[in-house]
PDB file of N, CA and C in Angstrom:
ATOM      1  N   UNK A   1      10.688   1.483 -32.779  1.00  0.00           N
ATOM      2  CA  UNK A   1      10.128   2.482 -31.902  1.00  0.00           C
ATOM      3  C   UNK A   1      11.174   3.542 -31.622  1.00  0.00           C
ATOM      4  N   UNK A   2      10.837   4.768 -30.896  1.00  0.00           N
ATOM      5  CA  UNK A   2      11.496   6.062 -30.889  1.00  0.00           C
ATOM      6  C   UNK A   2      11.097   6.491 -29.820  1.00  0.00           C
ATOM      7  N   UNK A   3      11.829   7.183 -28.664  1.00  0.00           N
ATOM      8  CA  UNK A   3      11.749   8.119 -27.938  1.00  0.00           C
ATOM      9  C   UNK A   3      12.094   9.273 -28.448  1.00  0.00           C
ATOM     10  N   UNK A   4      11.163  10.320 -28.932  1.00  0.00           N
ATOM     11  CA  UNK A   4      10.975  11.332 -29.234  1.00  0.00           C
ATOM     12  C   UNK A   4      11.784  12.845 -28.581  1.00  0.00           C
ATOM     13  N   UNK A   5      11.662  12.259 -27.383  1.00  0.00           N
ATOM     14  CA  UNK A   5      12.399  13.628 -26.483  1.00  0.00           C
ATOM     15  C   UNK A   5      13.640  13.201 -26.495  1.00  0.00           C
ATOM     16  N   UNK A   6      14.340  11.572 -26.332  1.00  0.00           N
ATOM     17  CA  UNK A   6      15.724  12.128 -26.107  1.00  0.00           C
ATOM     18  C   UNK A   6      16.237  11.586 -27.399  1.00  0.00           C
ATOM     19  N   UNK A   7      15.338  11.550 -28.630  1.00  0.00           N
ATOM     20  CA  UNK A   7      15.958  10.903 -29.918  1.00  0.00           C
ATOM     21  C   UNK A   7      16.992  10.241 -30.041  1.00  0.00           C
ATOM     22  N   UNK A   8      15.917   8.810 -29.373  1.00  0.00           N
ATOM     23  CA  UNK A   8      16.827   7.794 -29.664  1.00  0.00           C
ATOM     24  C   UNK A   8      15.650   6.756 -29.798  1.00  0.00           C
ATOM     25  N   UNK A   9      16.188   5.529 -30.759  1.00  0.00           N
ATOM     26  CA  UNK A   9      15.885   4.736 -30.968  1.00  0.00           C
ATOM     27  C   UNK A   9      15.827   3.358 -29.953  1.00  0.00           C
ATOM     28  N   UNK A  10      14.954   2.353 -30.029  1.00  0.00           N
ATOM     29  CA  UNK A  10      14.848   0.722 -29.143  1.00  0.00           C
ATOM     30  C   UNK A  10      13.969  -0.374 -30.242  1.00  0.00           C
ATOM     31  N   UNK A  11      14.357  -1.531 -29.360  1.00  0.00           N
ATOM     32  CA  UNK A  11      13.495  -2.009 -30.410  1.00  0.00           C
ATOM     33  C   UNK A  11      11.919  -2.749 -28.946  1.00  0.00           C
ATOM     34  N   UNK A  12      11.148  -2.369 -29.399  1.00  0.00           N
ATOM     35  CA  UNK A  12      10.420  -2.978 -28.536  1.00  0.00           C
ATOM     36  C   UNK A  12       9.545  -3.966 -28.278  1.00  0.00           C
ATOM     37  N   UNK A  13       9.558  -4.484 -27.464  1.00  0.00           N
ATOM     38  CA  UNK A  13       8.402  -5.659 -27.587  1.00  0.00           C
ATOM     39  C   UNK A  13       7.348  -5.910 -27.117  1.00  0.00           C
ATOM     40  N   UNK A  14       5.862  -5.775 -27.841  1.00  0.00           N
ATOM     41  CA  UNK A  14       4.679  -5.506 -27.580  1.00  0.00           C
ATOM     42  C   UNK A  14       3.791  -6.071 -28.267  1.00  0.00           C
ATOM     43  N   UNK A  15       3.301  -7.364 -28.201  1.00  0.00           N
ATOM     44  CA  UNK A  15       2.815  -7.740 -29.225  1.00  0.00           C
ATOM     45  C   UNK A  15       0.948  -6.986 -29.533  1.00  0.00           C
ATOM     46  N   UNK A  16       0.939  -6.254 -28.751  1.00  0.00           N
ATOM     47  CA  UNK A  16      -0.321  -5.490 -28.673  1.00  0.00           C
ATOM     48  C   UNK A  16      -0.433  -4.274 -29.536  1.00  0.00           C
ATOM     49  N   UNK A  17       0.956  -4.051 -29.123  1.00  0.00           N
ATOM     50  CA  UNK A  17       0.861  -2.788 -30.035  1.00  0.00           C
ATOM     51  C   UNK A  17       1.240  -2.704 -31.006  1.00  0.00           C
ATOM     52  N   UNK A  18       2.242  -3.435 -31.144  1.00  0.00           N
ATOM     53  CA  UNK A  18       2.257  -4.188 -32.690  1.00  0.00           C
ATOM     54  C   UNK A  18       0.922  -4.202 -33.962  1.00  0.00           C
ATOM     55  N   UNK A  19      -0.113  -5.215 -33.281  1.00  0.00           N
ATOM     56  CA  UNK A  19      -1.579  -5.326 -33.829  1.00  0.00           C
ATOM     57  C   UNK A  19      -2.443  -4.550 -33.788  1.00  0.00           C
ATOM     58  N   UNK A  20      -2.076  -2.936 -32.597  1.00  0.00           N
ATOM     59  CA  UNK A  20      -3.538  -2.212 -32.701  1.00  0.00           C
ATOM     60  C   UNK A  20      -2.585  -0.283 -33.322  1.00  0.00           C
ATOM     61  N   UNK A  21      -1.450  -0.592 -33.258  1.00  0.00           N
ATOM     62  CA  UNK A  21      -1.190   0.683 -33.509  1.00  0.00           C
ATOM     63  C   UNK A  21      -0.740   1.349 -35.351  1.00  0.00           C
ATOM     64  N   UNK A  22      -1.160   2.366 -35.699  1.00  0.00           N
ATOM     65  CA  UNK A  22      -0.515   2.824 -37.042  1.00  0.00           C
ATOM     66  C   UNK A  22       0.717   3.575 -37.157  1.00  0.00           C
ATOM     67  N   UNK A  23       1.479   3.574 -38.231  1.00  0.00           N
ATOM     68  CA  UNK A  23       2.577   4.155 -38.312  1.00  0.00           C
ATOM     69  C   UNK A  23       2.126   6.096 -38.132  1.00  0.00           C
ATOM     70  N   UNK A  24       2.958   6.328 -37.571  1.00  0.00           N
ATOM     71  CA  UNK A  24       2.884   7.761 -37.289  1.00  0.00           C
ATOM     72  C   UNK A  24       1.889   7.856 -35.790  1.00  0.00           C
ATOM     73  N   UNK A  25       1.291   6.711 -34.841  1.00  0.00           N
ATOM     74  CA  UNK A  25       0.841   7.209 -33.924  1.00  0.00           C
ATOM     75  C   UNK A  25       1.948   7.186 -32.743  1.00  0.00           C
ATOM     76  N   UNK A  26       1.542   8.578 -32.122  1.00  0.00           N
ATOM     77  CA  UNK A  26       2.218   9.036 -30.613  1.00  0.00           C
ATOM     78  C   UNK A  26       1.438   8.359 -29.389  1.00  0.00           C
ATOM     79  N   UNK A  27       2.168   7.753 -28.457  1.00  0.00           N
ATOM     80  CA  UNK A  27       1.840   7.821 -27.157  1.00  0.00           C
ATOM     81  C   UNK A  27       2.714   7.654 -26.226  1.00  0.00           C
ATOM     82  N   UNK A  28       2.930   7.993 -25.042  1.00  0.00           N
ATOM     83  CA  UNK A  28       3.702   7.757 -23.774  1.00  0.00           C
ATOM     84  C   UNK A  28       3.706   6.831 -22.791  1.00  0.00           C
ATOM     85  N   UNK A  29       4.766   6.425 -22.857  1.00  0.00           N
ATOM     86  CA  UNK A  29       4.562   5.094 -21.499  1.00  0.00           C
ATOM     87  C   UNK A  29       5.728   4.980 -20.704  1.00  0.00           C
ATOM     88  N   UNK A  30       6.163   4.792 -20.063  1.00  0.00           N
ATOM     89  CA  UNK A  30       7.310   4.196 -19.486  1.00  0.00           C
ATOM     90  C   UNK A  30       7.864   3.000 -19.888  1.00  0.00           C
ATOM     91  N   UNK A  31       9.214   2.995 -20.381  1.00  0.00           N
ATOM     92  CA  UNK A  31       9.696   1.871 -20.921  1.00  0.00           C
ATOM     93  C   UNK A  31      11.109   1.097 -19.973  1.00  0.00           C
ATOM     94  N   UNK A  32      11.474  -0.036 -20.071  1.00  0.00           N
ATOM     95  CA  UNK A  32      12.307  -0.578 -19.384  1.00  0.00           C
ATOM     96  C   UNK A  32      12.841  -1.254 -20.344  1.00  0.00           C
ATOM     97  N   UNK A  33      14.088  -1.627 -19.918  1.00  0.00           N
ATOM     98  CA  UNK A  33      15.484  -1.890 -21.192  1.00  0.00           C
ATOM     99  C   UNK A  33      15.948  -2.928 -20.717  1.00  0.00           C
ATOM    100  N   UNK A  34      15.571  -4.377 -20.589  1.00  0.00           N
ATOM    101  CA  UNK A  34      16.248  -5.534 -19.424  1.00  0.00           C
ATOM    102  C   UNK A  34      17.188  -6.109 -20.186  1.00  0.00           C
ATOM    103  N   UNK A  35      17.514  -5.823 -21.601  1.00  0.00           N
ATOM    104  CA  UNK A  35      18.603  -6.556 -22.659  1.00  0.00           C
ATOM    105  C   UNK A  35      18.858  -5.693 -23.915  1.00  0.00           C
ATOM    106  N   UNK A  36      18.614  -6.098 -25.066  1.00  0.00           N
ATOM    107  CA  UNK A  36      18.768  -5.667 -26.264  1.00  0.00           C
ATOM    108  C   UNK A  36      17.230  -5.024 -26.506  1.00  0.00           C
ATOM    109  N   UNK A  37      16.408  -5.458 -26.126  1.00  0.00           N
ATOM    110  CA  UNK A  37      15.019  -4.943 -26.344  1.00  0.00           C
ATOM    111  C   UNK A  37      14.328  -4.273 -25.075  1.00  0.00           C
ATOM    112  N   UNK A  38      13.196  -4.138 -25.395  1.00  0.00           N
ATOM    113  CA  UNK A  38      12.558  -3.086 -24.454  1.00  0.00           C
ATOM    114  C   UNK A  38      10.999  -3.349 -24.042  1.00  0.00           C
ATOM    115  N   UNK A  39      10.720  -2.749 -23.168  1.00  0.00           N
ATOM    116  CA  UNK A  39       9.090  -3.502 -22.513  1.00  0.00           C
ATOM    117  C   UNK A  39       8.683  -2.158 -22.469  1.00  0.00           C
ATOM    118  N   UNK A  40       7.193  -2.210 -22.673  1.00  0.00           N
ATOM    119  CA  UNK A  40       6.170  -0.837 -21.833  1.00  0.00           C
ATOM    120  C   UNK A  40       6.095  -1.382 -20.242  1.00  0.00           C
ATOM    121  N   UNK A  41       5.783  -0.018 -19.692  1.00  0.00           N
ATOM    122  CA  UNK A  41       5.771  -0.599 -18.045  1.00  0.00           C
ATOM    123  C   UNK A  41       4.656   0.432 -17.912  1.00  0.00           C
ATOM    124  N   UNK A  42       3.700   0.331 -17.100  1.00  0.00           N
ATOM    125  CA  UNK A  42       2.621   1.014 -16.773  1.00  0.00           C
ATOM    126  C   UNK A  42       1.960   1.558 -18.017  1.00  0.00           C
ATOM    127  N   UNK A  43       1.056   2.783 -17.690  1.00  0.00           N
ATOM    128  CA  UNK A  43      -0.119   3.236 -18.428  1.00  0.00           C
ATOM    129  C   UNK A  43       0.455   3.667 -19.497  1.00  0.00           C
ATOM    130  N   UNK A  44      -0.357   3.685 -20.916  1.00  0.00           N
ATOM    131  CA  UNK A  44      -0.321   4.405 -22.066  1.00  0.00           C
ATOM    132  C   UNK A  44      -1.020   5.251 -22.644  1.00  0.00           C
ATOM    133  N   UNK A  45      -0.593   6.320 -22.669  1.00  0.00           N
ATOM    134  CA  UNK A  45      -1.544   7.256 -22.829  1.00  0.00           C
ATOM    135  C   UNK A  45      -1.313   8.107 -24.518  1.00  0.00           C
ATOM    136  N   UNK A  46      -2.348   7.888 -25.699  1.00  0.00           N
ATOM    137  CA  UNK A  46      -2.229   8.342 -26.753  1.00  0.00           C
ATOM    138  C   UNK A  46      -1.851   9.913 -26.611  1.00  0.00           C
ATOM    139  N   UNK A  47      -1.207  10.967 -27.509  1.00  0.00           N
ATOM    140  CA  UNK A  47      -1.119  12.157 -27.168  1.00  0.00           C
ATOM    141  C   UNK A  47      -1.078  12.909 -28.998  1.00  0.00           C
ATOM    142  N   UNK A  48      -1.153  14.111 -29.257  1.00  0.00           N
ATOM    143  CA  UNK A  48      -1.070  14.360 -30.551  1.00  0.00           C
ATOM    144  C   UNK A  48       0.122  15.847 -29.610  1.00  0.00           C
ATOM    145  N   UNK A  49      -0.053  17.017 -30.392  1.00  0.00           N
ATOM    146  CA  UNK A  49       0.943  17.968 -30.988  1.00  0.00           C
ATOM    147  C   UNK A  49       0.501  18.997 -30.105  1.00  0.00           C
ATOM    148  N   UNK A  50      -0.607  19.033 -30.258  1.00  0.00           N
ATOM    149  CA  UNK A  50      -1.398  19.816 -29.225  1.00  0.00           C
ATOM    150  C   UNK A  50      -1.169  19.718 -27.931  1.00  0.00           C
ATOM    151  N   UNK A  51      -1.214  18.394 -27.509  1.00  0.00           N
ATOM    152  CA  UNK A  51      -1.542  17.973 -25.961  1.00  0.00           C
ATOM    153  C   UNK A  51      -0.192  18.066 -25.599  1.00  0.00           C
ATOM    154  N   UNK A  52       1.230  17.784 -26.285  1.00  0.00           N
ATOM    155  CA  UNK A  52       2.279  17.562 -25.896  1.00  0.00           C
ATOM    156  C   UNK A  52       2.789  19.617 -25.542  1.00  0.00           C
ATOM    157  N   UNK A  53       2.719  20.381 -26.543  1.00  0.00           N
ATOM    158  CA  UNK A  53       2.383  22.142 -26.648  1.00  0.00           C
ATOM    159  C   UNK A  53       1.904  22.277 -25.587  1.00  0.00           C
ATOM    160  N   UNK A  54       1.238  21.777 -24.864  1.00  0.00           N
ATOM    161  CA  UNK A  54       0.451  22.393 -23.663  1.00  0.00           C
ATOM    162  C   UNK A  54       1.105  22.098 -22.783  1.00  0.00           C
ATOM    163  N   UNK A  55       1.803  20.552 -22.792  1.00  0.00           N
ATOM    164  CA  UNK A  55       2.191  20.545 -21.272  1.00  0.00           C
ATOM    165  C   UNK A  55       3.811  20.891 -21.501  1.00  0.00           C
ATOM    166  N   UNK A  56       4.730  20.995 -22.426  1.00  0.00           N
ATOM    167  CA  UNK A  56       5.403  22.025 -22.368  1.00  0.00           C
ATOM    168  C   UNK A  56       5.455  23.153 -22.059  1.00  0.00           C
ATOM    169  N   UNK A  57       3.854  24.259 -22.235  1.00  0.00           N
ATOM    170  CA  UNK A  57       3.959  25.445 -21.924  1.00  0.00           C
ATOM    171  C   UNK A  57       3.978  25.212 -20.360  1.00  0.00           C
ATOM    172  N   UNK A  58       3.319  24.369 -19.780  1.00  0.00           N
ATOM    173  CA  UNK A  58       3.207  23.880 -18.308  1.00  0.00           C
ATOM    174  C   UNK A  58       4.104  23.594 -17.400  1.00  0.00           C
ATOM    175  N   UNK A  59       4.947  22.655 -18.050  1.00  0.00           N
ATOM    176  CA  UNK A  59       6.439  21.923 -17.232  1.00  0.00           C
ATOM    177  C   UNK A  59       7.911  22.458 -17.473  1.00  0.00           C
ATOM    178  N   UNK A  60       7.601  23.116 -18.447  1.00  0.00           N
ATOM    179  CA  UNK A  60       8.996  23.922 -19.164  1.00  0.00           C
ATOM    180  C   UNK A  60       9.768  24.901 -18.601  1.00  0.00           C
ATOM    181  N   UNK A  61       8.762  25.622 -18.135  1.00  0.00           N
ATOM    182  CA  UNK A  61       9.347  27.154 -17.170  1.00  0.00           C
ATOM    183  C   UNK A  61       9.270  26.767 -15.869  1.00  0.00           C
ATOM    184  N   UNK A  62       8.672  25.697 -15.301  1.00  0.00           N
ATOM    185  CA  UNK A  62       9.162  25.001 -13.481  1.00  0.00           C
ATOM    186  C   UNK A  62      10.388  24.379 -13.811  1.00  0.00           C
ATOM    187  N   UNK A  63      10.612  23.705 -15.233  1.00  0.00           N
ATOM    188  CA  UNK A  63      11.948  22.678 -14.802  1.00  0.00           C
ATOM    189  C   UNK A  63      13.058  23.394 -16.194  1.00  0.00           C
ATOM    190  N   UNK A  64      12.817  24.786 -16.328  1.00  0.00           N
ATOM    191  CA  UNK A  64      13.631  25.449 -17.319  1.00  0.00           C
ATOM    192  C   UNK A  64      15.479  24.928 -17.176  1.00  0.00           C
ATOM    193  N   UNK A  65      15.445  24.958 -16.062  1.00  0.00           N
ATOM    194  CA  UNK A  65      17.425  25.019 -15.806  1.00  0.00           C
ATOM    195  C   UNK A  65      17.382  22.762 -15.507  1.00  0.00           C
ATOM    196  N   UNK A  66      16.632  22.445 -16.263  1.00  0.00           N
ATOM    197  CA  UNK A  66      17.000  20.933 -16.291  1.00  0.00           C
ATOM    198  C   UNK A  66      17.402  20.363 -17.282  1.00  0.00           C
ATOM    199  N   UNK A  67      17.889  19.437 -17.403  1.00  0.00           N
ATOM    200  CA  UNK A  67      18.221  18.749 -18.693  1.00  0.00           C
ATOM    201  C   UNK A  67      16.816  18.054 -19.189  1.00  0.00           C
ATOM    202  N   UNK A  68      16.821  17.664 -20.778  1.00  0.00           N
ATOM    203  CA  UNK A  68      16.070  16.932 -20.903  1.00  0.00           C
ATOM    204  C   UNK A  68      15.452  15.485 -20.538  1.00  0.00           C
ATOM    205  N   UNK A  69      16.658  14.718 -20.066  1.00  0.00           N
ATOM    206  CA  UNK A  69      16.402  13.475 -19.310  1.00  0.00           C
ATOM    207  C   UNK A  69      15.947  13.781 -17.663  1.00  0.00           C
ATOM    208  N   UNK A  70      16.415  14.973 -17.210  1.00  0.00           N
ATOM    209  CA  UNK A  70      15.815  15.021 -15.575  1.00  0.00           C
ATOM    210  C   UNK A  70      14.352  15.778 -15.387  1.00  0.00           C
ATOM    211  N   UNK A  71      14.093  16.100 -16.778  1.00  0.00           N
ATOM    212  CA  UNK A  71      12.697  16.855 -17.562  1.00  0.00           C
ATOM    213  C   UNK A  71      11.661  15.158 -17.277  1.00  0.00           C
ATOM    214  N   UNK A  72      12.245  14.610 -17.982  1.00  0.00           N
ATOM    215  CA  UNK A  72      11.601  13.213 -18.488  1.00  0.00           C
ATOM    216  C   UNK A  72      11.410  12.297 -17.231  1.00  0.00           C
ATOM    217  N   UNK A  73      12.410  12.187 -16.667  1.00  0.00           N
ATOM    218  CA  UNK A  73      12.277  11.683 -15.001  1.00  0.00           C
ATOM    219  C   UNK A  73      10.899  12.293 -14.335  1.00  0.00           C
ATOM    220  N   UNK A  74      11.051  13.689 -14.291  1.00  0.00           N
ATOM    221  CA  UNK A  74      10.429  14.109 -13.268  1.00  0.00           C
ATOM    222  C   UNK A  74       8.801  13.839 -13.128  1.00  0.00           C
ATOM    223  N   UNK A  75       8.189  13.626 -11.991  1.00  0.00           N
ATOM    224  CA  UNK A  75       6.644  12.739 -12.126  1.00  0.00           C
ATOM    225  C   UNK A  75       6.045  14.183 -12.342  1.00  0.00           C
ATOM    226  N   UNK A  76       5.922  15.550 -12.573  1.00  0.00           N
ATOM    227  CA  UNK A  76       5.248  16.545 -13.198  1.00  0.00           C
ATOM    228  C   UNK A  76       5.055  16.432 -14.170  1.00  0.00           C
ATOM    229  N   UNK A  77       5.857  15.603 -15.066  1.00  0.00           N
ATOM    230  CA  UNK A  77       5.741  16.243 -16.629  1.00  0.00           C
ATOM    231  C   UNK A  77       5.430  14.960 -16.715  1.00  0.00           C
ATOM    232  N   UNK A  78       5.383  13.679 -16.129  1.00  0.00           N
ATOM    233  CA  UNK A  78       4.365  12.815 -16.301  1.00  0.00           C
ATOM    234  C   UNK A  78       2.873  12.733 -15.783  1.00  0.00           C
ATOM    235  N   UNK A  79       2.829  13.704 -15.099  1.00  0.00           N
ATOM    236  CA  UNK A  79       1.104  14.156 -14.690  1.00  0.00           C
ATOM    237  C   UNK A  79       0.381  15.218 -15.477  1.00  0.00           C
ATOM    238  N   UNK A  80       1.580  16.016 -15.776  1.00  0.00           N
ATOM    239  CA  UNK A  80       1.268  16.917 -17.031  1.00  0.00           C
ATOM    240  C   UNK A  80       0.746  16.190 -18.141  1.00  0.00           C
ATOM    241  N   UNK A  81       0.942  14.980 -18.960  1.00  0.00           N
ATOM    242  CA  UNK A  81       0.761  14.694 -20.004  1.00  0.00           C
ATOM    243  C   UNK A  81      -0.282  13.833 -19.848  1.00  0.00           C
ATOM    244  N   UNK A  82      -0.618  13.087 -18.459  1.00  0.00           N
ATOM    245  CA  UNK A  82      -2.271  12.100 -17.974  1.00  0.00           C
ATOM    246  C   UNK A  82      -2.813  13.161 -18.261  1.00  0.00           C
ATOM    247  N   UNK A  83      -2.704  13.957 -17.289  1.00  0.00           N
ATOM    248  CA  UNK A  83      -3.926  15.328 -16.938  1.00  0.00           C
ATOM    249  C   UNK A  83      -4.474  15.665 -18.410  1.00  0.00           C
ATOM    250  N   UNK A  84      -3.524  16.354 -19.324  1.00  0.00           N
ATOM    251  CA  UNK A  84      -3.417  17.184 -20.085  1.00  0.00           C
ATOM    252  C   UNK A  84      -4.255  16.319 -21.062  1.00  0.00           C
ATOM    253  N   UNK A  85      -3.711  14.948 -21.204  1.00  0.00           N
ATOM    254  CA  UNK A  85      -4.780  13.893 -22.752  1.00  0.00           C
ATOM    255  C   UNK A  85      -5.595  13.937 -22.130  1.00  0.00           C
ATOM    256  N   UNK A  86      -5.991  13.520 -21.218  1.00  0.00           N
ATOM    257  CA  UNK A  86      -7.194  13.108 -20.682  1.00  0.00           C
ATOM    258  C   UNK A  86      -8.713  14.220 -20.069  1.00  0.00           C
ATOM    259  N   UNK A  87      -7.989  15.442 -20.270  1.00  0.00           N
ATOM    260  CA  UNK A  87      -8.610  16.811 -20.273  1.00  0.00           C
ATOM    261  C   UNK A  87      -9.222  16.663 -21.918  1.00  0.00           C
ATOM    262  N   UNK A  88      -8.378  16.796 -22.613  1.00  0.00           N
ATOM    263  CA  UNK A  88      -8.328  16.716 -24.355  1.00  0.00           C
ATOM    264  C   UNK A  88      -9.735  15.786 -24.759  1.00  0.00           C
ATOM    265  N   UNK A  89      -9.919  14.215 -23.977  1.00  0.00           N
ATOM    266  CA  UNK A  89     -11.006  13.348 -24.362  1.00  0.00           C
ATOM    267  C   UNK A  89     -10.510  12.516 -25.512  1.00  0.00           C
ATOM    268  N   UNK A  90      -8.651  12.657 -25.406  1.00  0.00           N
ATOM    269  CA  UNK A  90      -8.440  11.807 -26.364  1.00  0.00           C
ATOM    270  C   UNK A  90      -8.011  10.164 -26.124  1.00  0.00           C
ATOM    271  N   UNK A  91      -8.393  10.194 -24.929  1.00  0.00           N
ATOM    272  CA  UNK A  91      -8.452   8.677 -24.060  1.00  0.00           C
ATOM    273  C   UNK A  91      -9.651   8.323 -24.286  1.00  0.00           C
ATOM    274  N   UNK A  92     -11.110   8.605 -24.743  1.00  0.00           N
ATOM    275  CA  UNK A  92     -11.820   8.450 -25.162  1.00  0.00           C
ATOM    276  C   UNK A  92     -11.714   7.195 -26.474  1.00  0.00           C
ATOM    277  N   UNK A  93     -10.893   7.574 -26.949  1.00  0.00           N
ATOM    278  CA  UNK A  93     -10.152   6.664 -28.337  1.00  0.00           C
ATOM    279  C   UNK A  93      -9.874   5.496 -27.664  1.00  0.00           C
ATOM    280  N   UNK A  94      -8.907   5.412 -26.518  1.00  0.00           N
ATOM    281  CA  UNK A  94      -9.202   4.360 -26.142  1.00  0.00           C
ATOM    282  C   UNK A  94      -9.977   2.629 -25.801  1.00  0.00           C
ATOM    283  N   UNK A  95     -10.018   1.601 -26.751  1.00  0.00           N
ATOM    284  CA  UNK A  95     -10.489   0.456 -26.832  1.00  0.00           C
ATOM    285  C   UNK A  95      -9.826  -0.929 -26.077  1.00  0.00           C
ATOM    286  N   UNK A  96     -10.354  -0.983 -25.087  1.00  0.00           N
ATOM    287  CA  UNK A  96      -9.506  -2.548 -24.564  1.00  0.00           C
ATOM    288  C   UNK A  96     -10.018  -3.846 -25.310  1.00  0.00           C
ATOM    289  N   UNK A  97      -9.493  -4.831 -25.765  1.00  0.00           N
ATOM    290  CA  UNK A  97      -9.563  -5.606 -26.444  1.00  0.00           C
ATOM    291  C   UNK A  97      -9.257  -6.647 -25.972  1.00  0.00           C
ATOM    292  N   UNK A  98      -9.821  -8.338 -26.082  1.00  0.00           N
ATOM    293  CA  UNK A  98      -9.595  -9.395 -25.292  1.00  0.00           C
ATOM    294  C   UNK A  98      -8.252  -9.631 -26.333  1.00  0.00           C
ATOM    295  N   UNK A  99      -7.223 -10.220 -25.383  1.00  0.00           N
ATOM    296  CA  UNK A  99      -5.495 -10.593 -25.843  1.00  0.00           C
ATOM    297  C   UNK A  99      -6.109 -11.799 -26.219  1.00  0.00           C
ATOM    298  N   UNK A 100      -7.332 -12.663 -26.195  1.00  0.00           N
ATOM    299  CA  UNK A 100      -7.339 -14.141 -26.242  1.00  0.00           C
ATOM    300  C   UNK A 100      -7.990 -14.108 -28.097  1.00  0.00           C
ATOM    301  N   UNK A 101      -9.023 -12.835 -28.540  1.00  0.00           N
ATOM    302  CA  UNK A 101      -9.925 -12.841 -29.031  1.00  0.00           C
ATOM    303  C   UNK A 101      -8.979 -12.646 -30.192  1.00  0.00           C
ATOM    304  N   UNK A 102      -9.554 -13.635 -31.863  1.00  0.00           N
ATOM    305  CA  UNK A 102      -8.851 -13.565 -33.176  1.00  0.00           C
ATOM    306  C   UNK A 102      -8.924 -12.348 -33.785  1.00  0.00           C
ATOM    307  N   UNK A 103      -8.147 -11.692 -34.610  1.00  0.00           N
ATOM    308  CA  UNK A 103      -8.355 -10.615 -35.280  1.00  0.00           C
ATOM    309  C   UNK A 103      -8.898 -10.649 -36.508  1.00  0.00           C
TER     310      UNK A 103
END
């Protein structure tokens, strides 16, 4: 796995997403680092090129004189990017799936 904004690499552990995701898909979550590996923590929200363009044009010029990690902190540019997919209808894609049920 990859964090995209501050290009860097983790290795993560998800056995969900592992089984439902394809190579080359984007989404955002909050991640936590308790060792050598890494967890999702709260919501995930799919995003493409578009949706991410928008809320840059959005969060970019309020938090222009920030770094990119105090960009990434800040809960705007994480409401920017709910708001913004979820305007899009690309949470729509969205499928919950029983963790118990065989593939």
């Amino acid at each position: 796995m990859g964090d995209v904004l501050r290009r860097t690499e983790f290795w993560l552990v998800d056995e969900g997403m592992e089984r439902t995701l394809h190579d080359g898909d984007t989404l955002v979550t909050r991640v936590f680092t308790p060792d050598a590996f890494s967890i999702t923590c709260g919501v995930m929200m799919p995003v493409d090129f578009g949706i991410m363009t928008s809320v840059f044009y959005e969060v970019v010029p309020r938090l222009n004189h920030h770094t990119i990690e105090q960009i990434c902190q800040d809960r705007r540019f994480a409401e920017a990017i709910y708001r913004t997919a979820m305007e899009s209808g690309i949470a729509d894609t969205i499928a919950f799936r029983d963790p118990t049920a065989e593939d």
